[in-house]
PDB file of N, CA and C in Angstrom:
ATOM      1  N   UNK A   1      35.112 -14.740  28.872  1.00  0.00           N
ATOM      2  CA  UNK A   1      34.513 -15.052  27.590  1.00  0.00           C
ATOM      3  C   UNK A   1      34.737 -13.861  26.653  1.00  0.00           C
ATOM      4  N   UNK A   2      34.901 -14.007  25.471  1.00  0.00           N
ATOM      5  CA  UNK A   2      35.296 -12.947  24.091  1.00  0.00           C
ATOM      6  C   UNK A   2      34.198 -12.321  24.000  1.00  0.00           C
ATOM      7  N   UNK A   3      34.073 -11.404  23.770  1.00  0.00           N
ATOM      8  CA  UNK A   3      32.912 -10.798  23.158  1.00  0.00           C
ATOM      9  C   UNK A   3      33.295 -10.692  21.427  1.00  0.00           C
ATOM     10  N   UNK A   4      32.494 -10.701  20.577  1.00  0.00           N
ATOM     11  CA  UNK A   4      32.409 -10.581  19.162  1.00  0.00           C
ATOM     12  C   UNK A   4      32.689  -9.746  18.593  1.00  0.00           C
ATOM     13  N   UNK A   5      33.524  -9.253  17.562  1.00  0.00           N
ATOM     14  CA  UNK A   5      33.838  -7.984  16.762  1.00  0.00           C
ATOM     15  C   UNK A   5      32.690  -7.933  16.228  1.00  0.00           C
ATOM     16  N   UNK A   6      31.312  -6.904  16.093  1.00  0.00           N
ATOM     17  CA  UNK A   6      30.631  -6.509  15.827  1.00  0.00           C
ATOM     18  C   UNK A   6      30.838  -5.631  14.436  1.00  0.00           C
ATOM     19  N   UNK A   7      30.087  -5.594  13.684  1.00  0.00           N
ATOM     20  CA  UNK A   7      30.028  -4.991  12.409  1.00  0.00           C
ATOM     21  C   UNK A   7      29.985  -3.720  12.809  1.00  0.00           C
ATOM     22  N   UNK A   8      29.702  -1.993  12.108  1.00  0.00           N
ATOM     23  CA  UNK A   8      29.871  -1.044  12.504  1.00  0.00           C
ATOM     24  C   UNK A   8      28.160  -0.446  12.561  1.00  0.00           C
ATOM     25  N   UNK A   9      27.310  -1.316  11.669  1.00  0.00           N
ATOM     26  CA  UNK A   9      26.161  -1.187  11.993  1.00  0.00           C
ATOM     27  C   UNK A   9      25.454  -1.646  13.406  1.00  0.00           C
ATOM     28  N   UNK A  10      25.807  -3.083  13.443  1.00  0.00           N
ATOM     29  CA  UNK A  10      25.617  -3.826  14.548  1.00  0.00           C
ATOM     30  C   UNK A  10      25.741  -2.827  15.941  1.00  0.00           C
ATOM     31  N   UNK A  11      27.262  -2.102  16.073  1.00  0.00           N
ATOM     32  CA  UNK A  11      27.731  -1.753  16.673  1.00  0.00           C
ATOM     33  C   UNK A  11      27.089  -0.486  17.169  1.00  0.00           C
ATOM     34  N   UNK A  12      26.778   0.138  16.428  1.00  0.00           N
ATOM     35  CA  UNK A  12      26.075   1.499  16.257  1.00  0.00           C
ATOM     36  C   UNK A  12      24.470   1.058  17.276  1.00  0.00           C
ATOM     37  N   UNK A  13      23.868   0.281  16.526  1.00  0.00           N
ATOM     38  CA  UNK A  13      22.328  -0.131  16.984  1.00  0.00           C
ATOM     39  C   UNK A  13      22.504  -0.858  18.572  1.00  0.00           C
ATOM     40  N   UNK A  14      23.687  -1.041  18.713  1.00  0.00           N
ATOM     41  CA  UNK A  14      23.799  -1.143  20.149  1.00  0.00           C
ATOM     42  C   UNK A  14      24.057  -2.803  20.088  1.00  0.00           C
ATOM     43  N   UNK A  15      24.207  -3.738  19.347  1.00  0.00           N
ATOM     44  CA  UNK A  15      23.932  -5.481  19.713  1.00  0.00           C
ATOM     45  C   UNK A  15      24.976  -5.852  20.173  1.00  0.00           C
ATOM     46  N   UNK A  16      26.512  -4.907  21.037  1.00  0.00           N
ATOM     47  CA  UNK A  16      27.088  -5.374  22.154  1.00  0.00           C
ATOM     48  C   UNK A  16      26.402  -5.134  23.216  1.00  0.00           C
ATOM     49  N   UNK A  17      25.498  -4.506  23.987  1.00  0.00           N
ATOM     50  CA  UNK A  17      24.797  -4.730  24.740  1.00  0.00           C
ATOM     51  C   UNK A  17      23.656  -5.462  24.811  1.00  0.00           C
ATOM     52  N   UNK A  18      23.744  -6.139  26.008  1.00  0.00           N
ATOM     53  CA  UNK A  18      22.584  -7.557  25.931  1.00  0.00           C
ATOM     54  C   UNK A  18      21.213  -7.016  26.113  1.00  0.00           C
ATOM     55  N   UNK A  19      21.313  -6.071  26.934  1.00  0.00           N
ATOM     56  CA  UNK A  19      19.695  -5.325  26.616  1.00  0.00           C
ATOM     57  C   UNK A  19      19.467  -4.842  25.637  1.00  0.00           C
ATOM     58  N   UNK A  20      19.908  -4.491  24.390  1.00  0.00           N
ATOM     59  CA  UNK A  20      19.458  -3.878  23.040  1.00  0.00           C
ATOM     60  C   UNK A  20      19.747  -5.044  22.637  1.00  0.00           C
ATOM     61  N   UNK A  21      20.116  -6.269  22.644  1.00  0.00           N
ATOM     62  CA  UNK A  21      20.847  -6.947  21.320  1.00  0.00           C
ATOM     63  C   UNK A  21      19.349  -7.202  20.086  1.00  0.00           C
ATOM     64  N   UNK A  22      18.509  -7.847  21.521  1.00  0.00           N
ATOM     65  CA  UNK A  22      16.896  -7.802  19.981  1.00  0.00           C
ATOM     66  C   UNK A  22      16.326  -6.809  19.142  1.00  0.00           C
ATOM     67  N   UNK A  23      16.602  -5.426  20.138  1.00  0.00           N
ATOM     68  CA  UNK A  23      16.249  -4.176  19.386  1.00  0.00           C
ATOM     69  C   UNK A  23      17.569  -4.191  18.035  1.00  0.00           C
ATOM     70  N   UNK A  24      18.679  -4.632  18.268  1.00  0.00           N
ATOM     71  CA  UNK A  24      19.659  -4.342  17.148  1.00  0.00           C
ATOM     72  C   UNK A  24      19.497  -5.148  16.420  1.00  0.00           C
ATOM     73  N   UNK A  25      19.283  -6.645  16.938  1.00  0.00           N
ATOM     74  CA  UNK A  25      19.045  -7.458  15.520  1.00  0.00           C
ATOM     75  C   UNK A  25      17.789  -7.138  14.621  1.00  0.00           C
ATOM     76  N   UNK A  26      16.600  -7.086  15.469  1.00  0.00           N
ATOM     77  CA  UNK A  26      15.066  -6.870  14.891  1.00  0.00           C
ATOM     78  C   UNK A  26      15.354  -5.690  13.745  1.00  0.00           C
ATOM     79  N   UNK A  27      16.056  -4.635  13.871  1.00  0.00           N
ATOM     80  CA  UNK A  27      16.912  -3.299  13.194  1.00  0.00           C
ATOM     81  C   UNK A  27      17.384  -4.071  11.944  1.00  0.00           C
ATOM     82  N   UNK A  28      18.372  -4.751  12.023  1.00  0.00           N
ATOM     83  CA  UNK A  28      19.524  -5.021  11.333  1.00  0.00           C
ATOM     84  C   UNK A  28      18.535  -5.851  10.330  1.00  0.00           C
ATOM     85  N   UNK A  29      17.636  -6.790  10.896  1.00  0.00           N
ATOM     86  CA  UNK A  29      16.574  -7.536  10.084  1.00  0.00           C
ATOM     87  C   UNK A  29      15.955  -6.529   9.411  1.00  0.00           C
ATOM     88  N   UNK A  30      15.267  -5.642   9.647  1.00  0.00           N
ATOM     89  CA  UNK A  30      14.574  -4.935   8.779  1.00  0.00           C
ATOM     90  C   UNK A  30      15.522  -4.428   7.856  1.00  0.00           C
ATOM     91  N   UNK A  31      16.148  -4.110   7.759  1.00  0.00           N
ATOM     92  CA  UNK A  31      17.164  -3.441   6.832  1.00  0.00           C
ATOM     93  C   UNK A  31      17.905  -4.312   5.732  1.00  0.00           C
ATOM     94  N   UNK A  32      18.272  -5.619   6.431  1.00  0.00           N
ATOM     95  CA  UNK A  32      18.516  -6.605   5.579  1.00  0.00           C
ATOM     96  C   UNK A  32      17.595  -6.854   4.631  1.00  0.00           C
ATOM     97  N   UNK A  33      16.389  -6.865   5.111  1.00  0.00           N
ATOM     98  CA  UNK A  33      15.302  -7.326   4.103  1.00  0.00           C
ATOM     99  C   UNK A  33      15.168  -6.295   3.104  1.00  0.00           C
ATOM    100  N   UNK A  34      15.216  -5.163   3.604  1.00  0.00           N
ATOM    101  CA  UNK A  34      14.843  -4.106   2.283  1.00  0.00           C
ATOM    102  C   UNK A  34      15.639  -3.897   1.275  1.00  0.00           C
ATOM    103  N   UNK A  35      17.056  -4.301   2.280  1.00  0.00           N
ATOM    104  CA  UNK A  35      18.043  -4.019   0.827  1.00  0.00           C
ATOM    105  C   UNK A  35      18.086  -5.253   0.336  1.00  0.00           C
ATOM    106  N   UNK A  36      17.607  -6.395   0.455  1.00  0.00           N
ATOM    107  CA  UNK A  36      17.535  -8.002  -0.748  1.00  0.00           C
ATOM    108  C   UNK A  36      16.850  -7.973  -1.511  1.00  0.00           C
ATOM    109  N   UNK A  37      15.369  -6.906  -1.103  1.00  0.00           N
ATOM    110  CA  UNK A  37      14.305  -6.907  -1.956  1.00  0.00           C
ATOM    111  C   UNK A  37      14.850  -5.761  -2.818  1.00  0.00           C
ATOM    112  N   UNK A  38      15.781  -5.078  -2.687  1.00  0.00           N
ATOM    113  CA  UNK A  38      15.815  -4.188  -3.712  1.00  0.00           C
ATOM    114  C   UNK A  38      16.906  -4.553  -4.834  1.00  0.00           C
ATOM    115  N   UNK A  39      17.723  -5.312  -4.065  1.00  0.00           N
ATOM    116  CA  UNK A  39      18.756  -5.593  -4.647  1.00  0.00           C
ATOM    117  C   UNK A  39      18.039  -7.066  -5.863  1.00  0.00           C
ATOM    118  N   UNK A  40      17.195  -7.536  -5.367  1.00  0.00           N
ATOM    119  CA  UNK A  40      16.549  -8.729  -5.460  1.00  0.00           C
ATOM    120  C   UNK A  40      15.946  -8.330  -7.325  1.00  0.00           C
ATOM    121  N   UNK A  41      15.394  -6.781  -6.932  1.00  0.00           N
ATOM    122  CA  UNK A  41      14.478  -6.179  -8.175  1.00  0.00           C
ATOM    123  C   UNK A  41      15.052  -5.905  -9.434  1.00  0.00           C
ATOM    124  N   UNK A  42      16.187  -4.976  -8.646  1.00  0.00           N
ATOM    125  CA  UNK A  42      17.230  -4.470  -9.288  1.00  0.00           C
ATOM    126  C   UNK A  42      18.320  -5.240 -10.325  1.00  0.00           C
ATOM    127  N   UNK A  43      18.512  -6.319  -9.938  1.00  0.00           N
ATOM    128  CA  UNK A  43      19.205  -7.432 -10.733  1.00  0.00           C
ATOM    129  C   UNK A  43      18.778  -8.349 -11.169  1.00  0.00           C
ATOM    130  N   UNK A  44      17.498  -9.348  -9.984  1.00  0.00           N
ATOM    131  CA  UNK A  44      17.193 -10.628 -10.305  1.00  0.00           C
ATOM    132  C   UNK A  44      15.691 -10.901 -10.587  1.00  0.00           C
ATOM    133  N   UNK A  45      15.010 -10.033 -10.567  1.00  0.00           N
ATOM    134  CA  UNK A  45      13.719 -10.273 -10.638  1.00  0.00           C
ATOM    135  C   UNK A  45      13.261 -10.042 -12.424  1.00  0.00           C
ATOM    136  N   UNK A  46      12.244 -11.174 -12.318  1.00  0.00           N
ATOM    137  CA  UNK A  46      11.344 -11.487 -13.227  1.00  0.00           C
ATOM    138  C   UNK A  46       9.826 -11.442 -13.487  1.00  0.00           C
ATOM    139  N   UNK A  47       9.200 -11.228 -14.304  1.00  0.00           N
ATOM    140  CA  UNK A  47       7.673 -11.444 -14.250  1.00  0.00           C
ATOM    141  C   UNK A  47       7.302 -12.738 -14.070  1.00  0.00           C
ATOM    142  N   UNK A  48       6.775 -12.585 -13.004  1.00  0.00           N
ATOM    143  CA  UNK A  48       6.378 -14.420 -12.326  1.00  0.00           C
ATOM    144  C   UNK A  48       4.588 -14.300 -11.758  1.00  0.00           C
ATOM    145  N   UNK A  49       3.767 -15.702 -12.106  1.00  0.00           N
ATOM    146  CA  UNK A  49       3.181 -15.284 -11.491  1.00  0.00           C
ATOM    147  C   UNK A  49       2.911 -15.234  -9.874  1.00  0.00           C
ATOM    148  N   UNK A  50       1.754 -14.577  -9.588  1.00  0.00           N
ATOM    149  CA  UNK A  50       1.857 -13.932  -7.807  1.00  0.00           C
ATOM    150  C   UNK A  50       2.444 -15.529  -7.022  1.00  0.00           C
ATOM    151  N   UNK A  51       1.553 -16.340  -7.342  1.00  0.00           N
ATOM    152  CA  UNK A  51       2.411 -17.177  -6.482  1.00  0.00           C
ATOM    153  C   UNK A  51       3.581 -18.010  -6.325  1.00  0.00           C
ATOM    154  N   UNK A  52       4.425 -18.027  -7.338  1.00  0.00           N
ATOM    155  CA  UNK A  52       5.807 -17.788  -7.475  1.00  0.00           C
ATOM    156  C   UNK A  52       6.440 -16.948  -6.452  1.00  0.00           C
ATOM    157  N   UNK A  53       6.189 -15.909  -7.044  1.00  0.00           N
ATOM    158  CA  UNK A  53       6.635 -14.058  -6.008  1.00  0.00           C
ATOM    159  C   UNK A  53       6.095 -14.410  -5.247  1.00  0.00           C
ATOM    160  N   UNK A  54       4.756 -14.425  -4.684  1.00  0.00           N
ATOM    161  CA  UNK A  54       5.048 -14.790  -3.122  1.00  0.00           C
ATOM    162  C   UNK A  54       5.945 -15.959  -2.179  1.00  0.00           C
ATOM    163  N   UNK A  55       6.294 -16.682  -3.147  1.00  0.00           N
ATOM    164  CA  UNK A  55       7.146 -18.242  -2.621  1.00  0.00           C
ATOM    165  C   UNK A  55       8.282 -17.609  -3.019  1.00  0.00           C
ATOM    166  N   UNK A  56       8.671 -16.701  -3.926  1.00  0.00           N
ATOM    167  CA  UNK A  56      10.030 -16.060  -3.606  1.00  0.00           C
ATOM    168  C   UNK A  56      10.419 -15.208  -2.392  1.00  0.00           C
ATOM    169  N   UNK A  57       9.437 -14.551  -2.472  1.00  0.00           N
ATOM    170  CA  UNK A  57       9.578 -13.215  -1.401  1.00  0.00           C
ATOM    171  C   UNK A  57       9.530 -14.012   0.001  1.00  0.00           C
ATOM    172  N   UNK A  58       9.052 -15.295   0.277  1.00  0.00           N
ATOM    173  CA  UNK A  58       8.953 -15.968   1.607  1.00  0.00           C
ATOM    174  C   UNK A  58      10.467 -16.565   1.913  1.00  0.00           C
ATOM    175  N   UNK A  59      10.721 -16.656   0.869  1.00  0.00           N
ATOM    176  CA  UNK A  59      11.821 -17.707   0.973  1.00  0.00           C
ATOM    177  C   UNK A  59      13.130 -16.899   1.195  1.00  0.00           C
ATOM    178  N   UNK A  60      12.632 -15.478   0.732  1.00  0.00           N
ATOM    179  CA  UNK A  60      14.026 -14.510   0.900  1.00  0.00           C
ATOM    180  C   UNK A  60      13.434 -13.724   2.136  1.00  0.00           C
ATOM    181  N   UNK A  61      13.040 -13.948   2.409  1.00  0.00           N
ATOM    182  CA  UNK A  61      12.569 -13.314   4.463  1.00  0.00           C
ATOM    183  C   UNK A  61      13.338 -14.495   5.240  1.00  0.00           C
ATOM    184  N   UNK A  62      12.484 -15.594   5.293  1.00  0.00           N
ATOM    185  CA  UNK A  62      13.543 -16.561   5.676  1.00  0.00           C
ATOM    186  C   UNK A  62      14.997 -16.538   5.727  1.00  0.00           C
ATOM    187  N   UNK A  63      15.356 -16.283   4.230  1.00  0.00           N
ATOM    188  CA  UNK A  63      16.766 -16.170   4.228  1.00  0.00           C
ATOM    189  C   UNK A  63      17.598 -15.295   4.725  1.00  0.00           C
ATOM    190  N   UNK A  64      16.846 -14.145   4.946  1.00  0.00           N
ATOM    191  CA  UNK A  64      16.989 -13.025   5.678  1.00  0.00           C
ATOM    192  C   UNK A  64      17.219 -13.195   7.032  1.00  0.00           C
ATOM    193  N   UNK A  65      17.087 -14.032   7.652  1.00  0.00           N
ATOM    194  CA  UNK A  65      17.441 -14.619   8.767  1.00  0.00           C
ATOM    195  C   UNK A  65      18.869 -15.019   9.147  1.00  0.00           C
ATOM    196  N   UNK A  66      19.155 -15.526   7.748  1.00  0.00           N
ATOM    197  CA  UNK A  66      20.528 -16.180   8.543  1.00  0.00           C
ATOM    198  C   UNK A  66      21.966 -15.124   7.949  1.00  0.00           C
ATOM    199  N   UNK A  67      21.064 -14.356   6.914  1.00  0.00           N
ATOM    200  CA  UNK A  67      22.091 -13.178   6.438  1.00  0.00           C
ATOM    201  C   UNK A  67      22.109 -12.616   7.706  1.00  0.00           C
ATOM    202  N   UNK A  68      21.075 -12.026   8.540  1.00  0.00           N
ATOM    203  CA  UNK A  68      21.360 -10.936   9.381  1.00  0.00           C
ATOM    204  C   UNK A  68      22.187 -11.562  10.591  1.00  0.00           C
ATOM    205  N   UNK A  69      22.397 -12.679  10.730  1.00  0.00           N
ATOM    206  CA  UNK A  69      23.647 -13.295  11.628  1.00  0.00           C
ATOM    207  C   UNK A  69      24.943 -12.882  11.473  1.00  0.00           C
ATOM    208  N   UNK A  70      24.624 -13.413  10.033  1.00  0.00           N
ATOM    209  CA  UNK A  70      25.929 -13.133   9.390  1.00  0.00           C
ATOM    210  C   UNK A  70      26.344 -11.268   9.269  1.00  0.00           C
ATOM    211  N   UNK A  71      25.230 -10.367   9.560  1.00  0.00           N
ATOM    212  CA  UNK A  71      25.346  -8.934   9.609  1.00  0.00           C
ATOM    213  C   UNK A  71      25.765  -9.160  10.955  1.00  0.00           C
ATOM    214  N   UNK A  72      25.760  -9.525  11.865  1.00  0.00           N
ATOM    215  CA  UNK A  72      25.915  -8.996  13.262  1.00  0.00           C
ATOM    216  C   UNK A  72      27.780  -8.941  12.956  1.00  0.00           C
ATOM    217  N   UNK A  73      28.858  -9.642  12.602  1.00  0.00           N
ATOM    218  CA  UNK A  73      30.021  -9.307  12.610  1.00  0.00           C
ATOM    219  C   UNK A  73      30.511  -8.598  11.278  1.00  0.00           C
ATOM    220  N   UNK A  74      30.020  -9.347  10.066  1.00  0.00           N
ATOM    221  CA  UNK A  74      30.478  -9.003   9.020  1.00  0.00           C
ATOM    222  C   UNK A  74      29.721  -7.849   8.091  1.00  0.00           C
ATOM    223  N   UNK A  75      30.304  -7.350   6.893  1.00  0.00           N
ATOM    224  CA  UNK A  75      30.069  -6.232   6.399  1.00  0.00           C
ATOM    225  C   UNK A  75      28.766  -6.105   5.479  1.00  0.00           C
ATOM    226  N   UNK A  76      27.857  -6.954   5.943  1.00  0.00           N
ATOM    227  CA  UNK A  76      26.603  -7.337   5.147  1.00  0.00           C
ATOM    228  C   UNK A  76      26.064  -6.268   4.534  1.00  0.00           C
ATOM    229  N   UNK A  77      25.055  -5.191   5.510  1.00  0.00           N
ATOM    230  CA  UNK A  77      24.495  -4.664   4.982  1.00  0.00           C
ATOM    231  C   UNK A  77      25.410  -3.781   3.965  1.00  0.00           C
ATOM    232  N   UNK A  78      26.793  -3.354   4.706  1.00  0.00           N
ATOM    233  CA  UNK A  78      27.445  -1.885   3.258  1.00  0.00           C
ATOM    234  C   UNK A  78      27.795  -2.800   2.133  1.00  0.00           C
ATOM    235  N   UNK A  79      27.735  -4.469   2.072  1.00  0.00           N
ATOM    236  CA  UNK A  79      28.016  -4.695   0.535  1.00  0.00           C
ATOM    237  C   UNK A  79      26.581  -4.997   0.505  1.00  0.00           C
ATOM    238  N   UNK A  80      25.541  -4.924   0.738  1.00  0.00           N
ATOM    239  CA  UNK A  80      23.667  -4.809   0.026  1.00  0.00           C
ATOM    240  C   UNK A  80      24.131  -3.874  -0.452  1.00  0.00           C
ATOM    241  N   UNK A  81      24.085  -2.388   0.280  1.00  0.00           N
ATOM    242  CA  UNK A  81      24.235  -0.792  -0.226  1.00  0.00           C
ATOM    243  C   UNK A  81      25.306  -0.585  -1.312  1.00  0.00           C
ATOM    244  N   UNK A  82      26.143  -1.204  -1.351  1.00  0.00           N
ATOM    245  CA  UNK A  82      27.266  -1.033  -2.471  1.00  0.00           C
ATOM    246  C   UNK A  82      26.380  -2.157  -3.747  1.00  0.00           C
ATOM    247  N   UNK A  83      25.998  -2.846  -3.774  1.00  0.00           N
ATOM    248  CA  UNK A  83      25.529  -3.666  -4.575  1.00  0.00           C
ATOM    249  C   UNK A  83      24.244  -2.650  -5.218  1.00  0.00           C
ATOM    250  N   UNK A  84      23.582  -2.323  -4.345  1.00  0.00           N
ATOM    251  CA  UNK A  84      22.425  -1.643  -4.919  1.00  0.00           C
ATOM    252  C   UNK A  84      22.369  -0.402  -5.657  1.00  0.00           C
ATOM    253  N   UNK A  85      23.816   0.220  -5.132  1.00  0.00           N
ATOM    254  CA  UNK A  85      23.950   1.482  -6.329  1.00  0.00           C
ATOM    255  C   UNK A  85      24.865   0.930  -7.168  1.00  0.00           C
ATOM    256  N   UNK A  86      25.537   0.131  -7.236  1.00  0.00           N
ATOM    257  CA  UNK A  86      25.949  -0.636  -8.603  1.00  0.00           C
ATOM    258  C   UNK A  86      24.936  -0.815  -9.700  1.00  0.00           C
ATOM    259  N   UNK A  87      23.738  -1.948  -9.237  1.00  0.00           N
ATOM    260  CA  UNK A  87      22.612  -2.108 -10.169  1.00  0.00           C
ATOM    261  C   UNK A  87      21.841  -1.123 -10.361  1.00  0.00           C
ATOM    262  N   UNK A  88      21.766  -0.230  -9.041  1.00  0.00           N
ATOM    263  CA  UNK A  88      20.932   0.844  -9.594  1.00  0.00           C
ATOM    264  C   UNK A  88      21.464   2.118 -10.963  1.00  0.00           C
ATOM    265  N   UNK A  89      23.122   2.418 -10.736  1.00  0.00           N
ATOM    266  CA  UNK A  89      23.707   2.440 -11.847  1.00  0.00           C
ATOM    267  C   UNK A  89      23.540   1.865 -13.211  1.00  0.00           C
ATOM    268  N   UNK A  90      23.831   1.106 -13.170  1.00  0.00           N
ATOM    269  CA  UNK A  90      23.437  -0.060 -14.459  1.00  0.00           C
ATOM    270  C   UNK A  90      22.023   0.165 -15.078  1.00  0.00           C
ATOM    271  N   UNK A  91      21.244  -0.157 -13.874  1.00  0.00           N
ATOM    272  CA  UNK A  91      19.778  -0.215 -14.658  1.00  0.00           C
ATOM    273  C   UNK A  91      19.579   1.499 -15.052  1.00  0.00           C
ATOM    274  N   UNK A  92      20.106   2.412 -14.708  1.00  0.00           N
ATOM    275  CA  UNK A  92      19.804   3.931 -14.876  1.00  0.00           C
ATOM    276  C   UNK A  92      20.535   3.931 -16.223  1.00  0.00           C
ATOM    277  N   UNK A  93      21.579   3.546 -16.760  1.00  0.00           N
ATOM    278  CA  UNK A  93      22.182   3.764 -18.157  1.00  0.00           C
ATOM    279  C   UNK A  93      21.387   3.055 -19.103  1.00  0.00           C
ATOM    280  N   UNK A  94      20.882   1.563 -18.470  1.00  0.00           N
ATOM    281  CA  UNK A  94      20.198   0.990 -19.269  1.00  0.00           C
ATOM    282  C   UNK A  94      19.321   1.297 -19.659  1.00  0.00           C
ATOM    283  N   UNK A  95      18.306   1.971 -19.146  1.00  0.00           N
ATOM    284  CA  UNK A  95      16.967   2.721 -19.077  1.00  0.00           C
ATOM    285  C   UNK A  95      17.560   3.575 -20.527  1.00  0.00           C
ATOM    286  N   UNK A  96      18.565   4.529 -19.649  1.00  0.00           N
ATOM    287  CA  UNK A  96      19.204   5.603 -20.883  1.00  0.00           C
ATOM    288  C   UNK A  96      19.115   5.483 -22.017  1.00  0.00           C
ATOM    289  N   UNK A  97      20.066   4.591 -22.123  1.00  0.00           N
ATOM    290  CA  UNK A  97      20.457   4.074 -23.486  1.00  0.00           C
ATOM    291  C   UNK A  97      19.375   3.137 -24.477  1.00  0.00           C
ATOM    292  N   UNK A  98      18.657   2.680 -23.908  1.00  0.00           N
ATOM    293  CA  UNK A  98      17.083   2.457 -24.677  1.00  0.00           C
ATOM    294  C   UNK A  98      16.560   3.793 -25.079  1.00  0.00           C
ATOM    295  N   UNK A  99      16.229   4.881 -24.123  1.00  0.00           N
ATOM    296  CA  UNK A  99      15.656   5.913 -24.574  1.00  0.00           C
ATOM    297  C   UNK A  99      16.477   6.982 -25.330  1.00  0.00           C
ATOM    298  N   UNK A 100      17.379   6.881 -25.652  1.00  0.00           N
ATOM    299  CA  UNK A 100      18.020   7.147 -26.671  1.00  0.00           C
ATOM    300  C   UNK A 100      17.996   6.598 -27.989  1.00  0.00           C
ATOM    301  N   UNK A 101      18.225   4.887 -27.701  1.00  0.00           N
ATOM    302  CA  UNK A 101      18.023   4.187 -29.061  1.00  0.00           C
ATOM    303  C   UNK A 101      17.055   4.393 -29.628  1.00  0.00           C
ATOM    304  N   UNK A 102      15.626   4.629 -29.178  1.00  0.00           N
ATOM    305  CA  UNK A 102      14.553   4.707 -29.291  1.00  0.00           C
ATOM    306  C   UNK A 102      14.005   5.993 -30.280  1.00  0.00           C
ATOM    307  N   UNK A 103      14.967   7.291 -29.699  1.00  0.00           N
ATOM    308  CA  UNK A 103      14.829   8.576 -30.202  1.00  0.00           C
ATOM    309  C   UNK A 103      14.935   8.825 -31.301  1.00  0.00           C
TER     310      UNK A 103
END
């Protein structure tokens, strides 16, 4: 039987071995989630009220589920991390450039 080309995170946290694989996914989950929620803030978020945001934020845990599958081979989390200093870029000039206009 094949074993899976593992991502380099995956790989690292150990989820070719069958005794770590839950410790690597449970890992890979947490991490997924933090970088959606940031990435989530950073680009897509709105003033909603709480229970909206909470029916968002449920629905992107959930979803977080089937991303981090998709992390176990492919390059998930480094395009979250590349995504997030993109927007975090962006929103830092944007910030800027208001407080400039402003001046």
């Amino acid at each position: 039987m094949p074993t899976p080309n593992f991502s380099f995170l995956a790989e690292a946290l150990g989820a070719g071995n069958p005794e770590q694989f839950l410790f690597a996914f449970s890992i890979l989950y947490i991490v997924v989630v933090i970088l959606t929620v940031v990435v989530y803030n950073l680009g897509f978020a709105r003033k909603l009220p709480v229970l909206k945001t909470a029916i968002v934020y449920i629905v992107l845990l959930f979803g977080s589920i089937f991303i981090t599958f998709l992390a176990l081979t492919l390059p998930v989390v480094e395009s979250l991390l590349i995504a997030t200093l993109v927007l975090g870029a962006y929103k830092f000039r944007l910030h800027k450039e208001k407080r400039t206009e402003n001046a």
